[in-house]
PDB file of N, CA and C in Angstrom:
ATOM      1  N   UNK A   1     111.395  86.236 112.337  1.00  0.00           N
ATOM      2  CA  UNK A   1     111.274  85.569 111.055  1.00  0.00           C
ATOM      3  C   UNK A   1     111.740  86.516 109.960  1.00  0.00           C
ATOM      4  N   UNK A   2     112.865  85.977 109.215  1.00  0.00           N
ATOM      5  CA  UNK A   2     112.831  86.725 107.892  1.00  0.00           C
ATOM      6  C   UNK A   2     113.021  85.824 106.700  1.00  0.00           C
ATOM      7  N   UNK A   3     113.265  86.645 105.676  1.00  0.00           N
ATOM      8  CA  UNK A   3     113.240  85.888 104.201  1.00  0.00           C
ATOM      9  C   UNK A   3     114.598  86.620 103.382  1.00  0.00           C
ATOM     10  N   UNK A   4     114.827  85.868 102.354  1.00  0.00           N
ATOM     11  CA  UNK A   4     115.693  86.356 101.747  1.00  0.00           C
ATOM     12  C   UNK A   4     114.810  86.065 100.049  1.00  0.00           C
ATOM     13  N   UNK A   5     114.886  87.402  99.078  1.00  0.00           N
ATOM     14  CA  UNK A   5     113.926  86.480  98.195  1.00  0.00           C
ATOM     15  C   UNK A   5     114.648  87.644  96.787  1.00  0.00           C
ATOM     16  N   UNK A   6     114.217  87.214  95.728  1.00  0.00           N
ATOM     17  CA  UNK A   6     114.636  87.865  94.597  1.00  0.00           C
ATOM     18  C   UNK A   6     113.683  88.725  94.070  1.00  0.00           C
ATOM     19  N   UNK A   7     113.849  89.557  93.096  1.00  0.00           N
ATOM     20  CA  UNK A   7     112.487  90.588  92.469  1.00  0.00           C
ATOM     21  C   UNK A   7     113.518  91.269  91.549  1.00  0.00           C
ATOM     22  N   UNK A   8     113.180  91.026  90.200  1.00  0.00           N
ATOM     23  CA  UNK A   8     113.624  91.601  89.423  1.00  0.00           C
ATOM     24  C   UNK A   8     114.929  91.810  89.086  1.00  0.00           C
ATOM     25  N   UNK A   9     116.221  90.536  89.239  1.00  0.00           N
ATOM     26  CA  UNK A   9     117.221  90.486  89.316  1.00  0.00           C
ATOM     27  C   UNK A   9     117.965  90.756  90.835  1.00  0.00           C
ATOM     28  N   UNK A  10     117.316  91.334  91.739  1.00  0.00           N
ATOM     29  CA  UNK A  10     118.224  91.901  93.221  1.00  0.00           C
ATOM     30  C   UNK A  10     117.878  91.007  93.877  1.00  0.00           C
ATOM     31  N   UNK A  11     118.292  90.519  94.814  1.00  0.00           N
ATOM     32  CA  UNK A  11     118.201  90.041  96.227  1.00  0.00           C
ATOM     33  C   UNK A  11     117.896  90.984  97.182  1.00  0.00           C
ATOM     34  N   UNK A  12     116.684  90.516  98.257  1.00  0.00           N
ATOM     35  CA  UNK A  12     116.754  91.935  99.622  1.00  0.00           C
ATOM     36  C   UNK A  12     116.307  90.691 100.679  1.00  0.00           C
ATOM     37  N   UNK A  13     116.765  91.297 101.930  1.00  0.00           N
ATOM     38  CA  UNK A  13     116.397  90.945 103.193  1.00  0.00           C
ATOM     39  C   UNK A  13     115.133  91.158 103.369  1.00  0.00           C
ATOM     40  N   UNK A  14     114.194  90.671 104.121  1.00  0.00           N
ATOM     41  CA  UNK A  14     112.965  91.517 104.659  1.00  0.00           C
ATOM     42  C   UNK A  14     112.568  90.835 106.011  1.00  0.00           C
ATOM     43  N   UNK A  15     112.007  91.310 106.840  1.00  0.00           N
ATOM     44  CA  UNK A  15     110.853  90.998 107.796  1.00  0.00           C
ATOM     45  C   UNK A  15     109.662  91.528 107.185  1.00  0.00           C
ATOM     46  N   UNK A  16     108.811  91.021 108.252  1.00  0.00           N
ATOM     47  CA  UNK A  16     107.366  91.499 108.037  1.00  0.00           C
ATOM     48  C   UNK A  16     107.206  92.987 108.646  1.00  0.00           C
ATOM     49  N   UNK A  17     106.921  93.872 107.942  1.00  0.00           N
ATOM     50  CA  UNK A  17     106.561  95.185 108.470  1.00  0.00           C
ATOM     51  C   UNK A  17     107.653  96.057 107.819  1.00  0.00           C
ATOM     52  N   UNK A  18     109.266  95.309 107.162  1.00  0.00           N
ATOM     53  CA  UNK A  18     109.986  96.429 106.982  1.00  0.00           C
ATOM     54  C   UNK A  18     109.677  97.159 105.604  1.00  0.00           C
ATOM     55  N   UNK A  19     110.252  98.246 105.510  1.00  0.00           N
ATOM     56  CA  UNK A  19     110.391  99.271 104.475  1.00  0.00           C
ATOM     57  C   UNK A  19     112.223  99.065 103.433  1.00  0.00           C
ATOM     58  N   UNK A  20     111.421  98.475 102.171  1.00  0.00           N
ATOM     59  CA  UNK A  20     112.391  98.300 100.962  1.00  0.00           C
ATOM     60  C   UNK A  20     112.603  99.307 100.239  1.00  0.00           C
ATOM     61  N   UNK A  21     113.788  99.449  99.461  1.00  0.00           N
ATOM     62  CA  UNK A  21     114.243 100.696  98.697  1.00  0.00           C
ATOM     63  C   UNK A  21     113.905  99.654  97.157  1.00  0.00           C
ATOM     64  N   UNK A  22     112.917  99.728  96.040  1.00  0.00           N
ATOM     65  CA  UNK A  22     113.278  98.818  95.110  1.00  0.00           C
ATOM     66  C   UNK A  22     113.830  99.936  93.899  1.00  0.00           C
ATOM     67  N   UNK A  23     114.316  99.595  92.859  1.00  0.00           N
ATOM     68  CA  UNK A  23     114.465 100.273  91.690  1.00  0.00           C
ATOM     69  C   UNK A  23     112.834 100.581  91.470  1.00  0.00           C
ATOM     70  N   UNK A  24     112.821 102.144  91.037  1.00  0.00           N
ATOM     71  CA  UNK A  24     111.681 102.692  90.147  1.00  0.00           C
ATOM     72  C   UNK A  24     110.647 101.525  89.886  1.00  0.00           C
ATOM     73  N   UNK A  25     109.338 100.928  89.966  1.00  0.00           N
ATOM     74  CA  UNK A  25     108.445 100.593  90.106  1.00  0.00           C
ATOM     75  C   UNK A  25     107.209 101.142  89.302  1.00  0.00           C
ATOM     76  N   UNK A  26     106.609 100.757  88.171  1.00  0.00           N
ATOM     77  CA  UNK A  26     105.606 101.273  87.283  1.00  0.00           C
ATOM     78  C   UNK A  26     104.285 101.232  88.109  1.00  0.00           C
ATOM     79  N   UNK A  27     104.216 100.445  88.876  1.00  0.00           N
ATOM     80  CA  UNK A  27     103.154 100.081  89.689  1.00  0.00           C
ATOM     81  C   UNK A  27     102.509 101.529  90.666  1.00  0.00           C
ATOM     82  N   UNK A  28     101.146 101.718  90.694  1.00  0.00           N
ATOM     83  CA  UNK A  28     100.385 102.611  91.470  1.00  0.00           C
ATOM     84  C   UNK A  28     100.578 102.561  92.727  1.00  0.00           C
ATOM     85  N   UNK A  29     100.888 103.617  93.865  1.00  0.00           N
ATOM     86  CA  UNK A  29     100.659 103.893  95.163  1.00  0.00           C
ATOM     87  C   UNK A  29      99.520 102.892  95.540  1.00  0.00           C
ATOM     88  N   UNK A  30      99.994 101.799  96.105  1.00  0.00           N
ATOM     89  CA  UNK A  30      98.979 101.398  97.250  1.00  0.00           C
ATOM     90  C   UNK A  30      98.343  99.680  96.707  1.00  0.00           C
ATOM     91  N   UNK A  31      99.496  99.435  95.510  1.00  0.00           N
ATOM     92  CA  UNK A  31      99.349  98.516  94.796  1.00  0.00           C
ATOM     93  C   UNK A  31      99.814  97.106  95.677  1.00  0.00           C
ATOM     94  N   UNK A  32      99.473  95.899  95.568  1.00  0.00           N
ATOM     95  CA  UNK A  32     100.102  94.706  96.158  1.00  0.00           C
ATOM     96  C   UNK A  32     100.514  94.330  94.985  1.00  0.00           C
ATOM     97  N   UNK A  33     101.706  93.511  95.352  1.00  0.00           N
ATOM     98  CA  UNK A  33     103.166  92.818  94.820  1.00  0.00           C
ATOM     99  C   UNK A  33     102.918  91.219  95.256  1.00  0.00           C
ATOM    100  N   UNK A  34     102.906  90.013  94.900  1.00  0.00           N
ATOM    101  CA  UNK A  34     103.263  88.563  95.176  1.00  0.00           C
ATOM    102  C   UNK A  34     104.237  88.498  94.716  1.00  0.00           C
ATOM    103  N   UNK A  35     105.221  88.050  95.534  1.00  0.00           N
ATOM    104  CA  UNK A  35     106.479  87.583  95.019  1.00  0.00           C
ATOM    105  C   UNK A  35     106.987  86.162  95.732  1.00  0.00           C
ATOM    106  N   UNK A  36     107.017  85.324  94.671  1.00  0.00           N
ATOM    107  CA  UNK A  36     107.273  83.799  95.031  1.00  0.00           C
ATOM    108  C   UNK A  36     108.604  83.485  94.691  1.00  0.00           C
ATOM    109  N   UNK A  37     109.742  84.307  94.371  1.00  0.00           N
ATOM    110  CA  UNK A  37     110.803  83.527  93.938  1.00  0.00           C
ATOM    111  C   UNK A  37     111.342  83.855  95.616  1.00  0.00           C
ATOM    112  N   UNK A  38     111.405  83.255  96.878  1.00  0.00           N
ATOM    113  CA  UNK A  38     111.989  82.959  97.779  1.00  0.00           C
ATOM    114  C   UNK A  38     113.072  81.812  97.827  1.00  0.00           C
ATOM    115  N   UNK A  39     114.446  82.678  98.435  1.00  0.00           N
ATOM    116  CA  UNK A  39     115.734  82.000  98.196  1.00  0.00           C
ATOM    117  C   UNK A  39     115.799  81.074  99.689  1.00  0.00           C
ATOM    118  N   UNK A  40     115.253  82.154 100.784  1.00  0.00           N
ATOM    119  CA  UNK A  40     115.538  81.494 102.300  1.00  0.00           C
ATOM    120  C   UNK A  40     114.340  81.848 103.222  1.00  0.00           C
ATOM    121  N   UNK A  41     113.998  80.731 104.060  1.00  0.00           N
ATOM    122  CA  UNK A  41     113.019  80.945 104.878  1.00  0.00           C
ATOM    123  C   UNK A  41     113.645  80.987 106.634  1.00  0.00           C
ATOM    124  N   UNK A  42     113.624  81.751 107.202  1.00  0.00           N
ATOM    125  CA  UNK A  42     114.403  81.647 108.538  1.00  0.00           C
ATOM    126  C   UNK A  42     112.905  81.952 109.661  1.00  0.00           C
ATOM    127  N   UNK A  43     112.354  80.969 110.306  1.00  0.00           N
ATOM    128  CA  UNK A  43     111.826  81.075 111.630  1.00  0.00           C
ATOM    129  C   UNK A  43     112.624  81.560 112.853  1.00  0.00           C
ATOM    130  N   UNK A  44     113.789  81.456 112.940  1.00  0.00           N
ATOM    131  CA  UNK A  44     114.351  81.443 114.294  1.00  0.00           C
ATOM    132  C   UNK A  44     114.749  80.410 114.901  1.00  0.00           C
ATOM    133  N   UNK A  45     113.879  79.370 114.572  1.00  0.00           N
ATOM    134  CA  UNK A  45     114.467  77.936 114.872  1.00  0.00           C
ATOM    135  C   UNK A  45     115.035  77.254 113.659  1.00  0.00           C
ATOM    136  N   UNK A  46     114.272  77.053 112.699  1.00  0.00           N
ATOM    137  CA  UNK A  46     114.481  76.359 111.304  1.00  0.00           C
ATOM    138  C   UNK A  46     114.513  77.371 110.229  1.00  0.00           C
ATOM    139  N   UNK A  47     115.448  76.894 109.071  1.00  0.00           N
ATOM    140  CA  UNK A  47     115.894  77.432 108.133  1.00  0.00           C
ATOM    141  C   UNK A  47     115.374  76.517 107.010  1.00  0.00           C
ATOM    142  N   UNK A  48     114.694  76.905 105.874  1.00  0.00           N
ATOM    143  CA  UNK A  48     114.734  76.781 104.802  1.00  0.00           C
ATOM    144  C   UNK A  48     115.374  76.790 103.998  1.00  0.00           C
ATOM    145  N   UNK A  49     116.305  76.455 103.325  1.00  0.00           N
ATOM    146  CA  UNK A  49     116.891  76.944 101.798  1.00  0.00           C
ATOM    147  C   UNK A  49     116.299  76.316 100.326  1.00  0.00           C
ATOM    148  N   UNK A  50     116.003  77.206  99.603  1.00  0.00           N
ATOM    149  CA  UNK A  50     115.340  76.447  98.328  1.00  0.00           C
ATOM    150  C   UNK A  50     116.209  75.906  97.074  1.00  0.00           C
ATOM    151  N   UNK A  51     116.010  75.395  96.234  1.00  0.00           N
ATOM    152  CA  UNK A  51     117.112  74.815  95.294  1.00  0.00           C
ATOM    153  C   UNK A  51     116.448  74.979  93.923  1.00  0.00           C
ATOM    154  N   UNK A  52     116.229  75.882  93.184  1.00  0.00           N
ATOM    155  CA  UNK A  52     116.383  77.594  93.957  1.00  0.00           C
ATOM    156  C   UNK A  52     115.599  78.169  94.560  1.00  0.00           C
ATOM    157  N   UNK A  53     114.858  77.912  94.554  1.00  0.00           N
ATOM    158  CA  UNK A  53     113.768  78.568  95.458  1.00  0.00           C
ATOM    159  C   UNK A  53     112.874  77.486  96.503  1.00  0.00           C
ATOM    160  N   UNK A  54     111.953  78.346  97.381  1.00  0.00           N
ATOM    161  CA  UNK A  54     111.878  77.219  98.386  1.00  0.00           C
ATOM    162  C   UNK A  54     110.098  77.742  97.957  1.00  0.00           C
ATOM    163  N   UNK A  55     109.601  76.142  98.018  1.00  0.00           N
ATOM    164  CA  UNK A  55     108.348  75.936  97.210  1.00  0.00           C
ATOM    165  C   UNK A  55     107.165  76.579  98.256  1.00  0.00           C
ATOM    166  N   UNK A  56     106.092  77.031  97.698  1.00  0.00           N
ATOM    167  CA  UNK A  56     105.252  77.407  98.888  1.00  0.00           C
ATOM    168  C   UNK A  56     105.614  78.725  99.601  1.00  0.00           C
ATOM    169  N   UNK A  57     106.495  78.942  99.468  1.00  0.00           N
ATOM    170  CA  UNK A  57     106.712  80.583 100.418  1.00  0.00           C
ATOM    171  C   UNK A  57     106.617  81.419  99.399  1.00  0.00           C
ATOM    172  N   UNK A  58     105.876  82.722  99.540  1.00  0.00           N
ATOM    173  CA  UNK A  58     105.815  84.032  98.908  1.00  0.00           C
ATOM    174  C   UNK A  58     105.801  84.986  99.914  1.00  0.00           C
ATOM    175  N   UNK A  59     106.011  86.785  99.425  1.00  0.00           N
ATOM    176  CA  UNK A  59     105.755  87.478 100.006  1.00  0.00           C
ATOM    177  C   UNK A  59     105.163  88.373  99.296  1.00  0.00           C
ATOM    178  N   UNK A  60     104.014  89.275 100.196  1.00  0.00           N
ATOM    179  CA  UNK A  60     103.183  90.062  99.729  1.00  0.00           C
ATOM    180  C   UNK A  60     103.664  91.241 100.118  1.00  0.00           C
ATOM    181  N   UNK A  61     103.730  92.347  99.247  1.00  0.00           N
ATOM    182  CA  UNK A  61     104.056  93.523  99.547  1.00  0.00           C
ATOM    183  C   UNK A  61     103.108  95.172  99.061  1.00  0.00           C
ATOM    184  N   UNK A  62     103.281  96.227  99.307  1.00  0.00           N
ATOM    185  CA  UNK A  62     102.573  97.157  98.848  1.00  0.00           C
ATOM    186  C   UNK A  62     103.708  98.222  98.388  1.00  0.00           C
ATOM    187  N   UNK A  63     103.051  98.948  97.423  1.00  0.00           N
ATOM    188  CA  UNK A  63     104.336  99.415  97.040  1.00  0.00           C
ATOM    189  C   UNK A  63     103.399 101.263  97.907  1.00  0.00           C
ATOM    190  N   UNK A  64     104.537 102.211  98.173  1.00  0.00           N
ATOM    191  CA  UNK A  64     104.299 102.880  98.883  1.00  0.00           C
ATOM    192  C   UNK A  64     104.544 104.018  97.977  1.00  0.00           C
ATOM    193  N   UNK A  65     105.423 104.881  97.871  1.00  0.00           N
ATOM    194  CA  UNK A  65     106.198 105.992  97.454  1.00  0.00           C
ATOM    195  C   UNK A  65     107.523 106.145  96.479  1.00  0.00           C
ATOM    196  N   UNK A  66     107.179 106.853  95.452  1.00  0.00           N
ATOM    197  CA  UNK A  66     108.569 106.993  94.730  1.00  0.00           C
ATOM    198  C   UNK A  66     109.491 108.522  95.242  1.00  0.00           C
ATOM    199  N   UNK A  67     110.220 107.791  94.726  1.00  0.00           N
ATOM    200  CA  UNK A  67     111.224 109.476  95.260  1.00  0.00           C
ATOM    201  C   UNK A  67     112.479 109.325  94.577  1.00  0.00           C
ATOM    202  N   UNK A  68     113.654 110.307  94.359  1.00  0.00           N
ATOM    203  CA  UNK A  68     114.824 110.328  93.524  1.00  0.00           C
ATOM    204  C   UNK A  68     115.954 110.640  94.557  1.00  0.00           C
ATOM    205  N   UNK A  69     116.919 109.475  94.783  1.00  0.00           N
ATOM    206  CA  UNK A  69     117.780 109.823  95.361  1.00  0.00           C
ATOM    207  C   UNK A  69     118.715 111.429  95.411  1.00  0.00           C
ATOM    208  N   UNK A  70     119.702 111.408  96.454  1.00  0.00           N
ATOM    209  CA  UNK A  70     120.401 112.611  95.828  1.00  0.00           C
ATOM    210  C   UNK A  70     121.443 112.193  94.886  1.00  0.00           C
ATOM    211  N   UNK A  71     121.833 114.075  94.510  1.00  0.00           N
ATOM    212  CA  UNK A  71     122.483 113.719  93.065  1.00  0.00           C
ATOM    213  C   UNK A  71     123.608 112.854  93.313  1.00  0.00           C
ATOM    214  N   UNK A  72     124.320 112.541  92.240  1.00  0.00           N
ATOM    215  CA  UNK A  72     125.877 112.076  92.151  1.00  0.00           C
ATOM    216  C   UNK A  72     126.855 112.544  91.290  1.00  0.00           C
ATOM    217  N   UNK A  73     127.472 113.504  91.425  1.00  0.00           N
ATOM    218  CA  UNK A  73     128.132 114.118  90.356  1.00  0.00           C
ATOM    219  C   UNK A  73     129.410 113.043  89.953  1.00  0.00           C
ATOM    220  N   UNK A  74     129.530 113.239  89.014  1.00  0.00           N
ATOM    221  CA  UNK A  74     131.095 112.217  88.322  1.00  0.00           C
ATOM    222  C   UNK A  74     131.436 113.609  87.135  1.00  0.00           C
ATOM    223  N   UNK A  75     132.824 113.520  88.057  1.00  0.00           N
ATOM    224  CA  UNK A  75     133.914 114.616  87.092  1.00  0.00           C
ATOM    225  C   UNK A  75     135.016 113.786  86.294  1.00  0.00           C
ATOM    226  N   UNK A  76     134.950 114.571  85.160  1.00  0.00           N
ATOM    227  CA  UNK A  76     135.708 113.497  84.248  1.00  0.00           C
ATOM    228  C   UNK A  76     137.183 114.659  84.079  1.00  0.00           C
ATOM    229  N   UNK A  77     138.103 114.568  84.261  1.00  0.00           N
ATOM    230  CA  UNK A  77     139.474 115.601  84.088  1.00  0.00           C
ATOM    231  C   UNK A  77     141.029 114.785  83.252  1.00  0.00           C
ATOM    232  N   UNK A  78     141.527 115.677  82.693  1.00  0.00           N
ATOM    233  CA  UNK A  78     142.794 115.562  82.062  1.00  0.00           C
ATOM    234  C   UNK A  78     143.405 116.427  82.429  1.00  0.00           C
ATOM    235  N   UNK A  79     144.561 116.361  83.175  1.00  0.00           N
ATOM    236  CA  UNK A  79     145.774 117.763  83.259  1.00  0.00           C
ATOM    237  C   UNK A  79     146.449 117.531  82.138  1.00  0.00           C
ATOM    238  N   UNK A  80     146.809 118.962  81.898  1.00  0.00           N
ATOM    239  CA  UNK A  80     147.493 119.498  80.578  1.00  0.00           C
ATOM    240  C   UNK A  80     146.820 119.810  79.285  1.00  0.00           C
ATOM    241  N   UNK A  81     145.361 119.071  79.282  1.00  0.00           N
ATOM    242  CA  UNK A  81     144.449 119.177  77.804  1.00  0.00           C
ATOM    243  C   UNK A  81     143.522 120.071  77.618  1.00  0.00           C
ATOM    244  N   UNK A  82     142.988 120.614  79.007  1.00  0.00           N
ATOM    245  CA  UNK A  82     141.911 121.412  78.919  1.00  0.00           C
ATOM    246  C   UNK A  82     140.497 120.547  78.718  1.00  0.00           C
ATOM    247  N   UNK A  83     140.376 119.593  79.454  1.00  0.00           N
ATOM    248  CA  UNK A  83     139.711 118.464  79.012  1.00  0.00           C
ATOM    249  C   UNK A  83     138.945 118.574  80.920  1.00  0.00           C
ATOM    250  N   UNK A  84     137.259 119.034  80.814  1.00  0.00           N
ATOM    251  CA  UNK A  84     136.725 118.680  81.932  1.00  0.00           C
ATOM    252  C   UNK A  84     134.937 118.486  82.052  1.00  0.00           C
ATOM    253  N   UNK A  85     134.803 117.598  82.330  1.00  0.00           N
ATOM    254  CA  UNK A  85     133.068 117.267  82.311  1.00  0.00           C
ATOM    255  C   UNK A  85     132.508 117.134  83.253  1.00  0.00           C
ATOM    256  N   UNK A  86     131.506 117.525  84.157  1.00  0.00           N
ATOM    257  CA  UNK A  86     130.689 117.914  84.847  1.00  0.00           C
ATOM    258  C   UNK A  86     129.392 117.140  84.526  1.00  0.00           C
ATOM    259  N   UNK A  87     129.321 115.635  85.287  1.00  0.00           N
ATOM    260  CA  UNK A  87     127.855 115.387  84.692  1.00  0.00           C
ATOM    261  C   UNK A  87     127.083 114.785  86.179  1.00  0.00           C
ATOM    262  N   UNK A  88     125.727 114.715  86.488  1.00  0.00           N
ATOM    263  CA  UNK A  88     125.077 114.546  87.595  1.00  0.00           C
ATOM    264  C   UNK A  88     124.020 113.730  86.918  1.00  0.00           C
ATOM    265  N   UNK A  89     123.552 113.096  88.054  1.00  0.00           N
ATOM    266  CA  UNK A  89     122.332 111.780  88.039  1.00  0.00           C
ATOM    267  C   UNK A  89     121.787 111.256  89.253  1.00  0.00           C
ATOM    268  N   UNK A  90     120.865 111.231  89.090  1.00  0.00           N
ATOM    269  CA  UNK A  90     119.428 111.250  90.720  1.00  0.00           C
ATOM    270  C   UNK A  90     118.704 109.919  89.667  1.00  0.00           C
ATOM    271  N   UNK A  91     119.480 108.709  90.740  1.00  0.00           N
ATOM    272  CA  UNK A  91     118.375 107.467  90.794  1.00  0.00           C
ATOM    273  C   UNK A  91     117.186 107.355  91.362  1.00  0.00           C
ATOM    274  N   UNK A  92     116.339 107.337  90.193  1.00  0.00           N
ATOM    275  CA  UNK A  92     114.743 106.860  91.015  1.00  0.00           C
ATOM    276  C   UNK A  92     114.778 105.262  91.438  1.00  0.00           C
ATOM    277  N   UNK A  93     113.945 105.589  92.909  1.00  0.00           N
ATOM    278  CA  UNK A  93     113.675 104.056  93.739  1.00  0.00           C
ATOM    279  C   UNK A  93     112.479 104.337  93.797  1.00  0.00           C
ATOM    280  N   UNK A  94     111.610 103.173  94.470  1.00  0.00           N
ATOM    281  CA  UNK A  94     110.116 102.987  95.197  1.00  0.00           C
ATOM    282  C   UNK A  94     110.123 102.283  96.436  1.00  0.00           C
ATOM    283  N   UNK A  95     109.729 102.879  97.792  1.00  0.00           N
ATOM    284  CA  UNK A  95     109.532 102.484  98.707  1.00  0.00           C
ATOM    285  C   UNK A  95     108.299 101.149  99.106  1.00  0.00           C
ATOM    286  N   UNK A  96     108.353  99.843  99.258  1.00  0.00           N
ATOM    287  CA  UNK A  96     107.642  99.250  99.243  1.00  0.00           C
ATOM    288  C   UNK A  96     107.732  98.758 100.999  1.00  0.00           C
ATOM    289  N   UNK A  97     106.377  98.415 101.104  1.00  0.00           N
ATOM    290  CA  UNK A  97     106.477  97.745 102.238  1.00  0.00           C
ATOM    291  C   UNK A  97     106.072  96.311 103.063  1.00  0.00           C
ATOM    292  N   UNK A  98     106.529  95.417 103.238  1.00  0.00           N
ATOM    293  CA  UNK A  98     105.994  93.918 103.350  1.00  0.00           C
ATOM    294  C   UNK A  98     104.997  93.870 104.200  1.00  0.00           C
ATOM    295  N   UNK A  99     103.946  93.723 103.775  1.00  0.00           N
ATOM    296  CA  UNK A  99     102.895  93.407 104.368  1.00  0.00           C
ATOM    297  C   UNK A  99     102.994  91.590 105.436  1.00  0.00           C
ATOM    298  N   UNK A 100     103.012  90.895 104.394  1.00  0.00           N
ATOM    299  CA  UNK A 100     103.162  89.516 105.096  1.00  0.00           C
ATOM    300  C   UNK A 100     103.958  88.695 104.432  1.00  0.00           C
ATOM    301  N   UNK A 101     104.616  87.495 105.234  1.00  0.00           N
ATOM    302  CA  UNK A 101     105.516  86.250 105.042  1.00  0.00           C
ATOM    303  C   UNK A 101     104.618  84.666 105.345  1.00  0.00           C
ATOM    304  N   UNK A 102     104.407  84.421 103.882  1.00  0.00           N
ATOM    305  CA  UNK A 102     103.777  83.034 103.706  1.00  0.00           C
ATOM    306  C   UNK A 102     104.849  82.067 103.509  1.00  0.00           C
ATOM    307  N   UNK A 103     105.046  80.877 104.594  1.00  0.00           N
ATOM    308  CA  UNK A 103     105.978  79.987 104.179  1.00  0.00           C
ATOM    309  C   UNK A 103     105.434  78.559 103.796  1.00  0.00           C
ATOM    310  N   UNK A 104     105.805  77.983 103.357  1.00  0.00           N
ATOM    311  CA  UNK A 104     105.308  76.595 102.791  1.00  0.00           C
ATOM    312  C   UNK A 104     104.778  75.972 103.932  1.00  0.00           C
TER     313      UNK A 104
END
């Protein structure tokens, strides 16, 4: 069984039990999440699709751990000008994890 569902502008895959990467999360270690905007419900046999969303299904989640990706440097260069920038950036995510899949 999985879901396909929205949170905060993104779309993610999930099963029950997996581990999500979300954008940075204000929310406390160990916090639960309801999230009802579900796009797709898949049993294995039957499929759901919602228009837009499919009524009755949510998923519950916990949010786990933050952490900062590694860096990403972006070099900015001009030949001939003397023109060069050196700049780096470490995206924060939050590890959440789906506890359970309620379907209509």
């Amino acid at each position: 069984m999985y879901v396909l569902f929205e949170y905060k502008g993104r779309q993610y895959k999930a099963e029950k039990g997996a581990l999500l990467q979300f954008d940075k999360l204000e929310e406390e270690k160990g916090a639960k999440i309801a999230i009802d905007k579900v796009l797709l419900v898949s049993d294995g046999e039957k499929i759901s699709v919602g228009t837009p969303y499919v009524s009755g299904a949510k998923v519950n989640v916990t949010v786990e751990d933050s952490f900062r990706d590694k860096k990403v440097l972006v070099f900015k260069y001009k030949s001939k000008k003397d023109y060069h920038r050196l700049h780096g950036h470490r995206q924060h995510y939050t590890n959440v994890r789906v506890d359970e899949i309620i379907t209509a």
